[in-house]
Protein backbone atom coordinates (compact mmCIF):
# COMPACT_ATOMS: atom_id res chain seq x y z
CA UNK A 1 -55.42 -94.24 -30.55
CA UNK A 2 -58.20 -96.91 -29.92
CA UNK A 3 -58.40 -97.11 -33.36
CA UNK A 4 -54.85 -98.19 -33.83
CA UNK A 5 -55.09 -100.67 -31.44
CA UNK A 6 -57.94 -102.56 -32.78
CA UNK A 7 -56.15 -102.61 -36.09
CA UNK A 8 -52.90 -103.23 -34.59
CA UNK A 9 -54.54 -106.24 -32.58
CA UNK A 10 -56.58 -107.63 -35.84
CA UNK A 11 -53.23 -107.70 -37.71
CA UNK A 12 -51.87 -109.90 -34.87
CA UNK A 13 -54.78 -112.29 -35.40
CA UNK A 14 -54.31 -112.69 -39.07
CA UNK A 15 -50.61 -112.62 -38.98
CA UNK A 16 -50.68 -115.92 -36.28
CA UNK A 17 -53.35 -116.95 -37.94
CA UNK A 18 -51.23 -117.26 -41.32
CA UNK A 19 -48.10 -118.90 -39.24
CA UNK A 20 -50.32 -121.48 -37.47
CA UNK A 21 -51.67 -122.42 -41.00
CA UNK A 22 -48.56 -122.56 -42.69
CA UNK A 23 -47.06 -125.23 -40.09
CA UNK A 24 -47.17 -128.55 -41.31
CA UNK A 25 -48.58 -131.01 -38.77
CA UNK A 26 -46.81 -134.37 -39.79
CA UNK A 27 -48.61 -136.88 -37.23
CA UNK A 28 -47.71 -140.12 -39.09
CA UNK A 29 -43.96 -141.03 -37.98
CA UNK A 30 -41.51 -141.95 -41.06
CA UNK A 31 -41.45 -145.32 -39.91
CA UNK A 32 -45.03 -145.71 -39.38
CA UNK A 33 -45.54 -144.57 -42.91
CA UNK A 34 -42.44 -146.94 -44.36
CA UNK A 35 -44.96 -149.74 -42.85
CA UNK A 36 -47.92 -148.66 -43.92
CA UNK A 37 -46.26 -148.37 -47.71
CA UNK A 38 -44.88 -152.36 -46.98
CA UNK A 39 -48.38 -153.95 -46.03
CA UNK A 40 -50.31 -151.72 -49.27
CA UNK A 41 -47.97 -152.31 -51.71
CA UNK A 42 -44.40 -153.81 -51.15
CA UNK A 43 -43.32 -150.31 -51.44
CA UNK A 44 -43.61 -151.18 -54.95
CA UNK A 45 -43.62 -148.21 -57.28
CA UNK A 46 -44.33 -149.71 -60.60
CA UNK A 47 -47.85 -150.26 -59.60
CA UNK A 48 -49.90 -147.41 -60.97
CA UNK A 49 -53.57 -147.53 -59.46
CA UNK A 50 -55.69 -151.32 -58.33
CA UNK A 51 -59.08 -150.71 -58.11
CA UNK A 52 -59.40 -147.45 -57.48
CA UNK A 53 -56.34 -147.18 -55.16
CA UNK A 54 -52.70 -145.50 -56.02
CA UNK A 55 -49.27 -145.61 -55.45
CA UNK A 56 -47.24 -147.18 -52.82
CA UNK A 57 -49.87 -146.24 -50.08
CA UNK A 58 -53.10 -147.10 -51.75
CA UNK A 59 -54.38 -143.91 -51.61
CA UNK A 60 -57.60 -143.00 -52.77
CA UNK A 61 -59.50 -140.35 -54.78
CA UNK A 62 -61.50 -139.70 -51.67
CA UNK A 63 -58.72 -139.50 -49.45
CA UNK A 64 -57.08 -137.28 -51.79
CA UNK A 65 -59.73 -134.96 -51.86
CA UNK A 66 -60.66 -134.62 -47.96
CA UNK A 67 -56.86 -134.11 -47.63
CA UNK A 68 -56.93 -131.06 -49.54
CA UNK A 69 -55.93 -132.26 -53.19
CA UNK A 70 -52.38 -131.79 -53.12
CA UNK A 71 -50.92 -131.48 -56.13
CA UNK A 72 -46.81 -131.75 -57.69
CA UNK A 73 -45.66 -128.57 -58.28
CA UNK A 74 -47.19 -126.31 -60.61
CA UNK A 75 -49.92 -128.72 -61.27
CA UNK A 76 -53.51 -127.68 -61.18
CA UNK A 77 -55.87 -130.41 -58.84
CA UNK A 78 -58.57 -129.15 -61.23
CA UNK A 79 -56.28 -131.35 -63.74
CA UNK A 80 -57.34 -134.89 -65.02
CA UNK A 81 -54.20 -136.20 -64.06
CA UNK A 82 -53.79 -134.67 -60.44
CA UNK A 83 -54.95 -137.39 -58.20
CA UNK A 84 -53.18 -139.98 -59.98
CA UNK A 85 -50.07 -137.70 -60.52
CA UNK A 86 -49.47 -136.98 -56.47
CA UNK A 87 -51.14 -140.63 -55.36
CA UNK A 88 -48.20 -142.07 -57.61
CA UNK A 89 -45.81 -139.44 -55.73
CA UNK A 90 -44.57 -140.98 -52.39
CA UNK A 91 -43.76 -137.62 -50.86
CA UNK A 92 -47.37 -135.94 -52.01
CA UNK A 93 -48.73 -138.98 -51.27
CA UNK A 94 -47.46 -139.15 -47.49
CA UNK A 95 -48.06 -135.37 -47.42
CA UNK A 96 -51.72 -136.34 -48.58
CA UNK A 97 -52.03 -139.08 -45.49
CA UNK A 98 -50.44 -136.29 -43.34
CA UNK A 99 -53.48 -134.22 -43.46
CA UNK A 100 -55.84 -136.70 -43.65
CA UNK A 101 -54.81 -137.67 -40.20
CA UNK A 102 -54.84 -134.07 -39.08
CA UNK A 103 -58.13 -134.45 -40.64
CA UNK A 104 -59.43 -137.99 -39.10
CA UNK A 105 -56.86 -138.45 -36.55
CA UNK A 106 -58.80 -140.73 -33.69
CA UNK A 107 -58.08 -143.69 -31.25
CA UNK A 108 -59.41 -146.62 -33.03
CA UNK A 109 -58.23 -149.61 -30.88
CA UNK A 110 -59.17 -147.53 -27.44
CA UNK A 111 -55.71 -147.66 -25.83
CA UNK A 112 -56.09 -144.01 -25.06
CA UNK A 113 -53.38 -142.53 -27.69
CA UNK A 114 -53.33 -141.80 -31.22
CA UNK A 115 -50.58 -143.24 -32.95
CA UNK A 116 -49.56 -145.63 -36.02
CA UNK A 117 -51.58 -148.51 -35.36
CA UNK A 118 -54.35 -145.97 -35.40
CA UNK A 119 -53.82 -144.29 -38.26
CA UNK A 120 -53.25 -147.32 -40.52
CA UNK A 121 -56.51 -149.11 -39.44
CA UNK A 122 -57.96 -145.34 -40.43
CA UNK A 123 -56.17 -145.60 -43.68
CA UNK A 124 -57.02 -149.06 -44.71
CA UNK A 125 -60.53 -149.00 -43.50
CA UNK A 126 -61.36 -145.56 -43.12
CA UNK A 127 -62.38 -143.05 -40.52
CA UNK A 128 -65.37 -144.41 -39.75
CA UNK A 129 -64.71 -148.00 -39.64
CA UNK A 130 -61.08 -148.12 -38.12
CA UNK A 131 -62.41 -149.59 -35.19
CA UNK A 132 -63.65 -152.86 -36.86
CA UNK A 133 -60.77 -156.21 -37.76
CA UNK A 134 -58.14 -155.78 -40.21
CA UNK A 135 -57.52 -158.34 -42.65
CA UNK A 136 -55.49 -160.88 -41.30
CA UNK A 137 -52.68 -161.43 -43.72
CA UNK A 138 -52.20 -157.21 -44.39
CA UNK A 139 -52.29 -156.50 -40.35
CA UNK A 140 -49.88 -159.66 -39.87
CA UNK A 141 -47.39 -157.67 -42.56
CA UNK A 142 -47.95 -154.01 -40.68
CA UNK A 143 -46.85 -155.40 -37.26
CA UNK A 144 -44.26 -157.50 -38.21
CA UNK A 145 -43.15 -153.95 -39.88
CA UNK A 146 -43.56 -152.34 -36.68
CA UNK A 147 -41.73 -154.31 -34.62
CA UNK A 148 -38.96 -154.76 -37.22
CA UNK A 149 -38.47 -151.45 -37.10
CA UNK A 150 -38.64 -150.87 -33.13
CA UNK A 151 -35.78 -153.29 -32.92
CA UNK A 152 -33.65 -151.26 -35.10
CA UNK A 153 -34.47 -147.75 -33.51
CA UNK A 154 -33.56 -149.61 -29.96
CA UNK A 155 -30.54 -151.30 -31.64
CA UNK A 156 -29.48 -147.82 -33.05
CA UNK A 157 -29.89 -146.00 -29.53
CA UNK A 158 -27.82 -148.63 -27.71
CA UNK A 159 -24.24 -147.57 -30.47
């Protein structure tokens, strides 16, 4: 009977284990990602890769592998074309940025939460330097974003 419970308890652990894997932590807001896709790129999808950067959030091949290489379906990231493939997908793409925030996820400008302004200076400049200036002209684009879309969240709450 002792023996059943230890297996009964390990097969608890990997079972939650399992479920607490398979949730998908989305920390980046829709909105914070719409701006984050405005200041990179327009949210222009005809633009394949610049400088090493893809898609309509700029992401990178470095990003795409510490995110986990996420891939479109049935795709192999082993492939050639598997970065460029999901960095040119907005949804893998935002999936990819997803969990690299679960990944890097930190409080860059030290207002003591973790939220969109954070994890676009982490995106733009990186994990490690997302504490340093953004360029003017992109941040100038981001917050105007931001508070373009805070107005119309408040407008829509008010009807």
């Amino acid at each position: 009977s002792r023996d059943v419970i230890i297996l009964l308890f390990s097969v608890c652990c990997v079972l939650s284990a399992l479920v607490a894997h398979s949730v998908d932590k989305k920390p980046i807001t829709e909105s914070c990602l719409t701006c984050m896709c405005e200041a990179l790129s327009g949210c222009n999808d005809t633009a394949i890769c610049v400088n090493g950067a893809c898609g309509i959030f700029r992401l990178t091949w470095d990003q795409w592998v510490d995110s986990g290489r996420l891939t479109l379906a049935g795709e192999s990231p082993l492939s050639e074309s598997s970065f460029t493939n999901c960095a040119n997908d907005p949804h893998c793409a935002a999936d990819s940025l997803q969990n690299y925030m679960v990944k890097y996820g930190q409080d860059c400008n030290n207002d003591e939460k973790e939220d969109c302004l954070d994890y676009n200076a982490i995106h733009y400049m990186g994990p490690f330097s997302c504490r340093k200036d953004m360029p003017y002209n992109y941040e100038s684009v981001f917050k105007k974003c931001i508070k373009r879309v805070q107005r119309e969240q408040e407008h829509q709450q008010q009807q």
